[in-house]
C-alpha atoms as a PDB file:
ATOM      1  CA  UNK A   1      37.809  30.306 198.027  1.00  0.00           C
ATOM      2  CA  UNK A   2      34.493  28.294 198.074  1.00  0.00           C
ATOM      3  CA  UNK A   3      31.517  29.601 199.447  1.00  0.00           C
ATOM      4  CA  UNK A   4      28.392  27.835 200.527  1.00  0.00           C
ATOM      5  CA  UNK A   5      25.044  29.475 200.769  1.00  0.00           C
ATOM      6  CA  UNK A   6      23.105  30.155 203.541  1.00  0.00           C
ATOM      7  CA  UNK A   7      20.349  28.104 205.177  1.00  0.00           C
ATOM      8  CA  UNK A   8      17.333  28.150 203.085  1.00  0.00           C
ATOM      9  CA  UNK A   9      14.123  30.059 204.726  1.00  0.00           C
ATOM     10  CA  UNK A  10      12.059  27.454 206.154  1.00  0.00           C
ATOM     11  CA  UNK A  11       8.266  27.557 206.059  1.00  0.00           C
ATOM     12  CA  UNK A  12       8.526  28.637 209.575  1.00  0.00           C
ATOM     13  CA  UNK A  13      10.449  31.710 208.844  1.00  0.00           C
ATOM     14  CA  UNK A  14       8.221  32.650 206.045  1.00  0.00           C
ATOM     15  CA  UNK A  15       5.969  36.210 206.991  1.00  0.00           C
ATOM     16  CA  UNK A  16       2.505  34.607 208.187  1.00  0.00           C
ATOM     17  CA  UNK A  17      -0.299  34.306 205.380  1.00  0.00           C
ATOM     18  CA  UNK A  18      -2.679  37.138 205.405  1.00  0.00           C
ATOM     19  CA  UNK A  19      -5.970  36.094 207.103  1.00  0.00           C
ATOM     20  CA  UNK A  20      -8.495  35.707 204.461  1.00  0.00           C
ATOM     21  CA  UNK A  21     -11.255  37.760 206.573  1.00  0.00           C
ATOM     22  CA  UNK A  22      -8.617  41.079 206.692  1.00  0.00           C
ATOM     23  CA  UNK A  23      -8.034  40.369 202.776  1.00  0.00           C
ATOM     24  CA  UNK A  24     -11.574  40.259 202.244  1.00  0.00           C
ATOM     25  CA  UNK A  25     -12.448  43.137 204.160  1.00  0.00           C
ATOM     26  CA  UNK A  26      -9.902  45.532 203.283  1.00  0.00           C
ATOM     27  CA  UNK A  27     -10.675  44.580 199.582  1.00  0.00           C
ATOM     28  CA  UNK A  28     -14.130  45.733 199.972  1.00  0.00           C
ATOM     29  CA  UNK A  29     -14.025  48.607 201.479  1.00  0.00           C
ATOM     30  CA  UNK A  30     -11.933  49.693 198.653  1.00  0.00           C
ATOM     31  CA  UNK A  31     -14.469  48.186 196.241  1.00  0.00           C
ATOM     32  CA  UNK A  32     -17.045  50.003 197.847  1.00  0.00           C
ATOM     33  CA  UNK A  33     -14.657  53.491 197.422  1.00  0.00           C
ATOM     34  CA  UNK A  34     -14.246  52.728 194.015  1.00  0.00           C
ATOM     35  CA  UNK A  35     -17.602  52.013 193.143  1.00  0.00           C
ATOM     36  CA  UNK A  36     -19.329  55.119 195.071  1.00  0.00           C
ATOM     37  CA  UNK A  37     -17.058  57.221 192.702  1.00  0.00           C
ATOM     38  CA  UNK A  38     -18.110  56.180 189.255  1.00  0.00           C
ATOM     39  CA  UNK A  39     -21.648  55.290 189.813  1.00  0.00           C
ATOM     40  CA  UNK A  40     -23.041  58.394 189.953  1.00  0.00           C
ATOM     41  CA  UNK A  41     -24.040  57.963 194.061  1.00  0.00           C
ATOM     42  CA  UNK A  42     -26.106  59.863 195.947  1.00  0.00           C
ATOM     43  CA  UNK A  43     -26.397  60.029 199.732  1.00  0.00           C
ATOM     44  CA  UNK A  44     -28.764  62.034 201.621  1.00  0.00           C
ATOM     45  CA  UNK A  45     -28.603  62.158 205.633  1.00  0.00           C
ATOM     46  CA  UNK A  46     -31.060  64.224 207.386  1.00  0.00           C
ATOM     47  CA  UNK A  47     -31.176  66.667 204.285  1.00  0.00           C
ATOM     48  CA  UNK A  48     -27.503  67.274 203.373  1.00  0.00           C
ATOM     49  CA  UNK A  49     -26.686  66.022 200.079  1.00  0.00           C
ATOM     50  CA  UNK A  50     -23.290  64.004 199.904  1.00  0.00           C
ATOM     51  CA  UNK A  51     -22.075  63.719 196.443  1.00  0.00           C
ATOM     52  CA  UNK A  52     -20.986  60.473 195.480  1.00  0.00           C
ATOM     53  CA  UNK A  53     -17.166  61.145 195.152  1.00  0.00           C
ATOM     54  CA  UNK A  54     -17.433  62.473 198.907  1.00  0.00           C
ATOM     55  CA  UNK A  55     -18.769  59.361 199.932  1.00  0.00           C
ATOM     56  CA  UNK A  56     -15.858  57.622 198.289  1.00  0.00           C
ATOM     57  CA  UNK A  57     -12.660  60.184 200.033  1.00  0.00           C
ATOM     58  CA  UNK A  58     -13.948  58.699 203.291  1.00  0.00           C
ATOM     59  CA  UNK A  59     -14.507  55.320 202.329  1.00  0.00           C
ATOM     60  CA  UNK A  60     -11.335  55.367 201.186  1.00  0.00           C
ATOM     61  CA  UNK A  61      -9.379  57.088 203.819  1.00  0.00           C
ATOM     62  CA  UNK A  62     -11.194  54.418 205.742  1.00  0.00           C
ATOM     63  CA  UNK A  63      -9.744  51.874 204.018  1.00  0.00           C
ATOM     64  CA  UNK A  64      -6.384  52.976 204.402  1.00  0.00           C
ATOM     65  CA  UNK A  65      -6.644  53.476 208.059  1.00  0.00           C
ATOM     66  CA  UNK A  66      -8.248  50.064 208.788  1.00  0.00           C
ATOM     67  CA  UNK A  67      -5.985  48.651 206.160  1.00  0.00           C
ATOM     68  CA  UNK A  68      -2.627  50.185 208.298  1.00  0.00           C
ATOM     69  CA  UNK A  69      -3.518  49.601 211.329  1.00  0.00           C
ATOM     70  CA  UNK A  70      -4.514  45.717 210.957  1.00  0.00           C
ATOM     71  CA  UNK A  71      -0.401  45.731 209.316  1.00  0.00           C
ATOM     72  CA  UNK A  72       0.531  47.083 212.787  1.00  0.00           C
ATOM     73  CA  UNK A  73      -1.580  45.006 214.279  1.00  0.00           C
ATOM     74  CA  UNK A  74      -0.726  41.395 212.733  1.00  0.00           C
ATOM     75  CA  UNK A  75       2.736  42.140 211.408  1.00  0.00           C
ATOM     76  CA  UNK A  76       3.442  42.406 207.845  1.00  0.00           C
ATOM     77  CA  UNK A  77       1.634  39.322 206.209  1.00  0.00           C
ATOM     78  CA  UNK A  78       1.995  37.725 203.094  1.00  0.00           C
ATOM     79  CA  UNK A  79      -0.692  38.450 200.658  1.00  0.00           C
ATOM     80  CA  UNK A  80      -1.015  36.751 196.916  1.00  0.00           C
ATOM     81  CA  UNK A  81       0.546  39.149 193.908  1.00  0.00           C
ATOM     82  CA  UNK A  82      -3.376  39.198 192.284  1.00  0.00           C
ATOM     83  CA  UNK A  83      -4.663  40.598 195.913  1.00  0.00           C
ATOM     84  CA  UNK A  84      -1.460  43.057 195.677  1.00  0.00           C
ATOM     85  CA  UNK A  85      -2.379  43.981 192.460  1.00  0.00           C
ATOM     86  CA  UNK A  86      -6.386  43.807 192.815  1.00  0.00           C
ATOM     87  CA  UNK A  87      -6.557  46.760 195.896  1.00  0.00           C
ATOM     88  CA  UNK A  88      -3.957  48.852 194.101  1.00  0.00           C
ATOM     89  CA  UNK A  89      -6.051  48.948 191.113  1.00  0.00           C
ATOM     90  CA  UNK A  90      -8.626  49.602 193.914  1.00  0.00           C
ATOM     91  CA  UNK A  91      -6.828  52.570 195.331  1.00  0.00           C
ATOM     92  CA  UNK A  92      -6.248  54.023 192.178  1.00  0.00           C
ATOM     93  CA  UNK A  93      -9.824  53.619 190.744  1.00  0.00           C
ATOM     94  CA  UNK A  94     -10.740  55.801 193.764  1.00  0.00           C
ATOM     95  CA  UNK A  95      -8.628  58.616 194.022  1.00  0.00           C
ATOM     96  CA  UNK A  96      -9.124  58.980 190.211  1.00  0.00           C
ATOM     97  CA  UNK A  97     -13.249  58.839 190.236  1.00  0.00           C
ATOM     98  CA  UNK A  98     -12.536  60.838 193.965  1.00  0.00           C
ATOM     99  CA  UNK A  99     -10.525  63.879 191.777  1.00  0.00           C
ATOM    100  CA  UNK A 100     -12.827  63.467 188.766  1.00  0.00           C
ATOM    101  CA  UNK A 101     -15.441  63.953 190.777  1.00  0.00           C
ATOM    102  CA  UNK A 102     -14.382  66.695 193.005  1.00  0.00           C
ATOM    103  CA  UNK A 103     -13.183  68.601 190.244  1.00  0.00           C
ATOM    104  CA  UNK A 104     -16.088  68.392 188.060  1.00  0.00           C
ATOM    105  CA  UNK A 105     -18.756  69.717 191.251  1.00  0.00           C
ATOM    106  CA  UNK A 106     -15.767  72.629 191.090  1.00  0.00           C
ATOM    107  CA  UNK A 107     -15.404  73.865 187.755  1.00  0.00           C
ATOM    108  CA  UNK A 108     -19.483  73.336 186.785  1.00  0.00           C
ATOM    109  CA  UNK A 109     -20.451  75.152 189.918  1.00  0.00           C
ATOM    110  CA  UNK A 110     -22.519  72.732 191.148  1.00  0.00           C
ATOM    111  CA  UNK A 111     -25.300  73.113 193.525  1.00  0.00           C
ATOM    112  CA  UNK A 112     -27.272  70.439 194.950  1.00  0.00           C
ATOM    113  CA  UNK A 113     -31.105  70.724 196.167  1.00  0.00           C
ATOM    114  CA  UNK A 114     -33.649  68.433 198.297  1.00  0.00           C
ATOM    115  CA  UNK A 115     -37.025  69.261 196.863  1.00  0.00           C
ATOM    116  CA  UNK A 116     -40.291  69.025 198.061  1.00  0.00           C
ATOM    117  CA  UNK A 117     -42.854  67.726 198.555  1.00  0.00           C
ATOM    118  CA  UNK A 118     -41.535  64.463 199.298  1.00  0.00           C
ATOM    119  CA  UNK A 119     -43.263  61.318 197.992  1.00  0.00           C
ATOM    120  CA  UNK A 120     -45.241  58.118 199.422  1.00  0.00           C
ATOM    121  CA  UNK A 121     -43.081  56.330 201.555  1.00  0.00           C
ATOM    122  CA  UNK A 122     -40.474  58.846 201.778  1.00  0.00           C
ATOM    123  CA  UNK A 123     -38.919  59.077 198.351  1.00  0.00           C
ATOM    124  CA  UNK A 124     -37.018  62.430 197.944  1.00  0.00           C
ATOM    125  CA  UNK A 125     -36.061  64.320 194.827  1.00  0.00           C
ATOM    126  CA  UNK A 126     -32.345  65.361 194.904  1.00  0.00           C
ATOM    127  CA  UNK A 127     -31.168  67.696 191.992  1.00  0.00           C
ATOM    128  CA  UNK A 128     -28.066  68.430 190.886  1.00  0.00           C
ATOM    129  CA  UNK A 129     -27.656  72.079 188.759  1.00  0.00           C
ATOM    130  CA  UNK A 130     -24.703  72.953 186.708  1.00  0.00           C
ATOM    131  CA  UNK A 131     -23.555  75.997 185.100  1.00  0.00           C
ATOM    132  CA  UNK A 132     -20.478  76.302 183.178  1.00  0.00           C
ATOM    133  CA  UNK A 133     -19.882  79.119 180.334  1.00  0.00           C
ATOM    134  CA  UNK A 134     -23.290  79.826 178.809  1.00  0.00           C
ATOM    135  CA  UNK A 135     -24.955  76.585 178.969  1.00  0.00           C
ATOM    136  CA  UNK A 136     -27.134  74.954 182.322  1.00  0.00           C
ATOM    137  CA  UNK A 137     -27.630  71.183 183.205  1.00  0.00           C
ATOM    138  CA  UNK A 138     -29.318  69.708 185.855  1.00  0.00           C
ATOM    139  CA  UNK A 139     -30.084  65.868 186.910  1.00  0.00           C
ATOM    140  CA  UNK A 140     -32.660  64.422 189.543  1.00  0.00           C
ATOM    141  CA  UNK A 141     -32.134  61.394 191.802  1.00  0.00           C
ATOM    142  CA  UNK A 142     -34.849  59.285 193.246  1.00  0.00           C
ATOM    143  CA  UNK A 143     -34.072  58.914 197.026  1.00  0.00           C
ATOM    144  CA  UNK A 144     -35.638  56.169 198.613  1.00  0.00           C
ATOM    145  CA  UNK A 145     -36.008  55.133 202.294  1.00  0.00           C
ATOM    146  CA  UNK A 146     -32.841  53.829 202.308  1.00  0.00           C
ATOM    147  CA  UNK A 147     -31.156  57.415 202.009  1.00  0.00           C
ATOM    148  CA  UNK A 148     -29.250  57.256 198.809  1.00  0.00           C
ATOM    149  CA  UNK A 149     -29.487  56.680 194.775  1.00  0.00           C
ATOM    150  CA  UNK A 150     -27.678  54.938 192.525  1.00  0.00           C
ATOM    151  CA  UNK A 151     -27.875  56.970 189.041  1.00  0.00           C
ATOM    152  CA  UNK A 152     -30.081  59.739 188.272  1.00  0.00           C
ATOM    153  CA  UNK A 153     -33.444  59.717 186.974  1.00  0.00           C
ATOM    154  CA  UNK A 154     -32.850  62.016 184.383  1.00  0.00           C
ATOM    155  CA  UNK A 155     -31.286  64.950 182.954  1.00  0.00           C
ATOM    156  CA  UNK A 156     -32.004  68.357 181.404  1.00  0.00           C
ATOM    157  CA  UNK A 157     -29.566  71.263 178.986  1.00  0.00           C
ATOM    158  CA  UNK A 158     -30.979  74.811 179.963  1.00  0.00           C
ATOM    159  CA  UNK A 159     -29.486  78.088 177.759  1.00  0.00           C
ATOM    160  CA  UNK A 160     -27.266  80.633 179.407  1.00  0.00           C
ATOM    161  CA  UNK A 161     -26.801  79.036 182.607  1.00  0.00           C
ATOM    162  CA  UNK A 162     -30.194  79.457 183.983  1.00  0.00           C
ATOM    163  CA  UNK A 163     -31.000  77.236 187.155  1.00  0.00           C
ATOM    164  CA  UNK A 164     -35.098  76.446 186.847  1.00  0.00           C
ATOM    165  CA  UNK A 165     -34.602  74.537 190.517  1.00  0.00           C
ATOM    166  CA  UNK A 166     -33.124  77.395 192.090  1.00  0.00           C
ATOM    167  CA  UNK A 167     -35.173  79.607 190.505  1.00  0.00           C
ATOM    168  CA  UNK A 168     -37.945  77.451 191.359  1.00  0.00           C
ATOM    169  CA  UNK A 169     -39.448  76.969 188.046  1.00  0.00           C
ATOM    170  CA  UNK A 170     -39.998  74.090 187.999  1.00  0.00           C
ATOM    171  CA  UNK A 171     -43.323  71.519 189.310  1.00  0.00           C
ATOM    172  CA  UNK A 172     -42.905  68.464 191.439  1.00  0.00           C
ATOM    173  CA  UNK A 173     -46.335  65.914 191.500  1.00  0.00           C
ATOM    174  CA  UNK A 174     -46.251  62.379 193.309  1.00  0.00           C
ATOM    175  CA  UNK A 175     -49.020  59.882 192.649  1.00  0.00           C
ATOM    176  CA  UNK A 176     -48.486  57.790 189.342  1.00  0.00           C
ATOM    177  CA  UNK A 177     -48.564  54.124 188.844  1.00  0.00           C
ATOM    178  CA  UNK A 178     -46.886  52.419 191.737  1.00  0.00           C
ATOM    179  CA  UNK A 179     -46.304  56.195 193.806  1.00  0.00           C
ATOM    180  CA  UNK A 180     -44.153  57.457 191.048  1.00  0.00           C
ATOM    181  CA  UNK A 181     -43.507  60.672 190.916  1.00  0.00           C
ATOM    182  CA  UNK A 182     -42.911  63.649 188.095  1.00  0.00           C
ATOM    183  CA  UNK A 183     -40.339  66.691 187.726  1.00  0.00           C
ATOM    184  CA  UNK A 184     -40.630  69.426 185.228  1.00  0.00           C
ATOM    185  CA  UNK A 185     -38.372  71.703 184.655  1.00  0.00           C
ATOM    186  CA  UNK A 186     -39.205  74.975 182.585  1.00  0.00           C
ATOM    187  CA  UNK A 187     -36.988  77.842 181.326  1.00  0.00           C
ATOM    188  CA  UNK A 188     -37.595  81.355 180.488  1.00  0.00           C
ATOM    189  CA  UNK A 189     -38.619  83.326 177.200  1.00  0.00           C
ATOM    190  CA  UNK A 190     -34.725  84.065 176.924  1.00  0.00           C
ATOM    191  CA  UNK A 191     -33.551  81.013 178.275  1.00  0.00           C
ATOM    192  CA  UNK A 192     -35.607  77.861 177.309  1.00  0.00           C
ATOM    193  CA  UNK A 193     -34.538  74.345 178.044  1.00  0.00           C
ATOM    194  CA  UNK A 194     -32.869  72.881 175.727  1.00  0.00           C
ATOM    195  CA  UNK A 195     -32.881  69.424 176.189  1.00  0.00           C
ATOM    196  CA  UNK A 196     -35.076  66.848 178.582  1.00  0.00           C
ATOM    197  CA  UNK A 197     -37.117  68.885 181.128  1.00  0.00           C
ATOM    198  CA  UNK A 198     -39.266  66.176 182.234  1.00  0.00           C
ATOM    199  CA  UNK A 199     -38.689  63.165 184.523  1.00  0.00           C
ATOM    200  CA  UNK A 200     -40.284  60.353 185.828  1.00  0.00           C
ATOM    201  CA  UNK A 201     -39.113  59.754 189.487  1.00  0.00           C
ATOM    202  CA  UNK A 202     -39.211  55.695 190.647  1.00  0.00           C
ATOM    203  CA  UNK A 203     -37.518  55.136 194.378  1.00  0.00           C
ATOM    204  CA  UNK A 204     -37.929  51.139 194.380  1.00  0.00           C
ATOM    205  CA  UNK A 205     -35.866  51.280 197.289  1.00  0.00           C
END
């Protein structure tokens, strides 16, 4: 018995194309969850500090929301195997740097202080203490006016998990070149700090 296949799928019957603004938007808001993850972010709003791999659970949750309901929206569109594979990579960038970072606040106990005085123009020091088994680390982050930091400014090692910003030994100056400002961090007779100590604080922006 001879068979004979079926009409072929016509152009018309094809799922629509994707439109490029959803593609491009979706995309980068999962760029933007990806990068707040690994870059060591920063954002402070009206004095909470949000950790960077906060700021990236939302983002991305956002991203999966808007991403859903535009599909519900539109219909199931086509989209390119490279733009498939491109936000997957995305998502998975994310939720990895999201964990990472989660878990590392978690298991270093850390603790995150705004610091004052602030500087010219606004700039805020944010710190960052750690304490896991016997040793103590802290890092600083410029905050400029527009509320968040990319990176910290620097970084200190203090013995036996001492805490000099919560213990509040530690001195904070503004007014170097260009409104810089300065953070030193000192330890105790029993536990010194052991690495770094002093920072020099730059907002730019």
């Amino acid at each position: 018995m001879t068979t004979y296949p079926g009409p072929a799928r016509t152009l018309s019957q094809q799922p629509p194309a994707a439109p490029a603004a959803v593609t491009v938007a979706s995309t980068g808001a999962l760029a933007l969850a990806a990068a707040a993850s690994w870059t060591g972010l920063v954002l402070l709003v009206r004095g909470h500090v949000i950790p960077g791999w906060a700021v990236s659970a939302v983002l991305l949750a956002a991203a999966l929301v808007f991403r859903r309901g535009l599909t519900r929206a539109t219909g199931r569109a086509r989209r390119g195997p490279w733009i498939r594979r491109t936000q997957r990579l995305l998502i998975l960038a994310a939720v990895l740097g999201t964990v990472w970072g989660a878990a590392d606040d978690v298991l270093s106990d850390a603790r995150y202080h705004v610091i004052g005085p602030p500087g010219p123009g606004g700039c805020t020091a944010v710190v960052r203490e750690t304490s896991f088994l016997v040793i103590g680390g802290g890092e600083v982050y410029a905050v400029g006016r527009s509320g968040w930091a990319v990176g910290a400014s620097g970084s200190w090692r203090v013995d036996d998990g001492y805490r000099p910003v919560a213990s509040g030994t530690y001195t904070l100056r503004w007014g170097g070149p260009g409104d810089d400002g300065t953070l030193a961090v000192t330890g105790t007779r029993t536990d010194p700090v052991l690495g770094g100590g002093l920072t020099e604080l730059d907002c730019g922006w």
